[in-house]
N, C-alpha and C. Protein backbone atom coordinates (compact mmCIF):
# COMPACT_ATOMS: atom_id res chain seq x y z
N UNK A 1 197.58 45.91 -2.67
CA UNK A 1 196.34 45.25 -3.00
C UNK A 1 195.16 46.21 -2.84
N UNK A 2 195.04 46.87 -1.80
CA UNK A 2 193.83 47.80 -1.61
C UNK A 2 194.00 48.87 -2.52
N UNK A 3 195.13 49.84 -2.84
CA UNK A 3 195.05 50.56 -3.64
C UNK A 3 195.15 50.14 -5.32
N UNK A 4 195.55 48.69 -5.76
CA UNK A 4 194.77 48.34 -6.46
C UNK A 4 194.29 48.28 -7.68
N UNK A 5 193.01 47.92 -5.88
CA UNK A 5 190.85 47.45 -6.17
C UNK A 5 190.95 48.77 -6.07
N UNK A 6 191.45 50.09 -5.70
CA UNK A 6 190.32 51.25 -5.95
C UNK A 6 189.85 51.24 -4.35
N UNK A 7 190.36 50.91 -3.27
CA UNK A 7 189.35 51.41 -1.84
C UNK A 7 190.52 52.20 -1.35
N UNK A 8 189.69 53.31 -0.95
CA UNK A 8 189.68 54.40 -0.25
C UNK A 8 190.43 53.62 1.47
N UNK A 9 191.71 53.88 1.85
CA UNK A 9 192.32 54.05 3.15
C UNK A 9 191.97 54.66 4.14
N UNK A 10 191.27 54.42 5.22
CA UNK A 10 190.33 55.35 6.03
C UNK A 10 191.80 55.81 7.21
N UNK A 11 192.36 54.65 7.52
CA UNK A 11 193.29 54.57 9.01
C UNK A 11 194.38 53.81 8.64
N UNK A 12 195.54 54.13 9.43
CA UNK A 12 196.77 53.13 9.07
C UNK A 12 197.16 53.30 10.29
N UNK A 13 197.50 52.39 10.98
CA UNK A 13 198.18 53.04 12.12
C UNK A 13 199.17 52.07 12.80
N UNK A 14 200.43 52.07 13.01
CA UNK A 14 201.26 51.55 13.92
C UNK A 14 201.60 51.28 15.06
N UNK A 15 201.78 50.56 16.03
CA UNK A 15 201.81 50.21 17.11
C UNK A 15 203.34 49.87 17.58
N UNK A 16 204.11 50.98 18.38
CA UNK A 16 205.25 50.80 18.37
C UNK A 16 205.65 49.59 19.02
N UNK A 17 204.66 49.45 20.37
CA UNK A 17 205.08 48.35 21.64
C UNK A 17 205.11 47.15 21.13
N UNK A 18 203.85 46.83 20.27
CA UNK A 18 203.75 45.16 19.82
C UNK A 18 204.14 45.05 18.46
N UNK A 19 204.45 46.39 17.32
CA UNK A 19 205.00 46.67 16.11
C UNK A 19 203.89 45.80 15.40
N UNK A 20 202.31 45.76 15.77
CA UNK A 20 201.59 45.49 14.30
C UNK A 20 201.42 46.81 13.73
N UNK A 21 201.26 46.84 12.31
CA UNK A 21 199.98 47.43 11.71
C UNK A 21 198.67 47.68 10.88
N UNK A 22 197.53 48.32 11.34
CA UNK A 22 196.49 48.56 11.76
C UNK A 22 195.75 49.24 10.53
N UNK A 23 195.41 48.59 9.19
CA UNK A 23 194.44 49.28 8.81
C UNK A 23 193.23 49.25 8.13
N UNK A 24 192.37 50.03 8.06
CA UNK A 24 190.98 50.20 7.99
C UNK A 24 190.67 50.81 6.38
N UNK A 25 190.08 50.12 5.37
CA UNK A 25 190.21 50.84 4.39
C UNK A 25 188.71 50.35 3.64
N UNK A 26 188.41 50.91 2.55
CA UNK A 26 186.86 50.33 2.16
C UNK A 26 185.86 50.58 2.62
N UNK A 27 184.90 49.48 2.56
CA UNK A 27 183.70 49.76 3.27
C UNK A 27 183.49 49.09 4.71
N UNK A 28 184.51 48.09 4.76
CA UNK A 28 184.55 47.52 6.25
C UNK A 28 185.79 46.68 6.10
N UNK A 29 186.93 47.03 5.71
CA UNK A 29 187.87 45.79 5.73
C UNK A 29 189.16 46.32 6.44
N UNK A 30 189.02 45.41 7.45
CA UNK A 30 190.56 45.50 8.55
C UNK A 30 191.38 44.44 8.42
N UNK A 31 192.42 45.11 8.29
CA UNK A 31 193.52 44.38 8.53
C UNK A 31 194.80 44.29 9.49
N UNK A 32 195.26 43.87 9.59
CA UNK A 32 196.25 43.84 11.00
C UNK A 32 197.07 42.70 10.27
N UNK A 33 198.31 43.28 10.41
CA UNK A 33 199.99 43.02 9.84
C UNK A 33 200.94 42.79 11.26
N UNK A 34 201.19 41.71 11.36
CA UNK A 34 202.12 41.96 12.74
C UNK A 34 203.46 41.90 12.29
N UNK A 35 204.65 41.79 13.13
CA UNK A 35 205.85 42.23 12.97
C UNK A 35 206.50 40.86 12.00
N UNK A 36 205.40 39.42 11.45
CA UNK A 36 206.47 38.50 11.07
C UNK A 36 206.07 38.63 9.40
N UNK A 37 204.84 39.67 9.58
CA UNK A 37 204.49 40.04 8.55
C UNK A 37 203.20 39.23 7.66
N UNK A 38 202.77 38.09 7.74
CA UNK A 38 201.78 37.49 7.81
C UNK A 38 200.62 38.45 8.24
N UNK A 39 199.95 38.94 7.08
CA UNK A 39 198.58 39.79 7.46
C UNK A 39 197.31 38.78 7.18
N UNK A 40 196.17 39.44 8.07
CA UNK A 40 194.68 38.41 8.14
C UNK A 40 193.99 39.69 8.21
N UNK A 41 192.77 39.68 7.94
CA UNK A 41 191.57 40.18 8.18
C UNK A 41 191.22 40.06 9.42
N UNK A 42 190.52 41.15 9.88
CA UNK A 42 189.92 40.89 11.26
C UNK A 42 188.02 40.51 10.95
C-alpha cells in the first residue's frame, strides 16, 4: 500500500521479543503490525 501511493519508507523495524513491526513512512504515518498481523496506525 505505501509503496503504491508513492511514500518514501523512512524506518522498518522489527521487534524480535514481542515480533511487531514498526514502520514510519511519508510525511507522518506509523504503523505497527503485530504478530496476528492485523495492522493500525498509530
Amino acid at each position: 500500500m505505501l509503496s503504491n501511493g508513492y511514500q518514501e519508507i523512512y524506518l522498518f523495524r522489527f521487534d524480535e521479543k514481542i515480533g511487531n513491526v514498526f514502520i514510519l513512512a511519508g510525511d507522518n504515518i506509523q504503523i505497527v503490525i503485530p504478530p496476528d498481523g492485523e495492522w493500525y496506525f498509530i
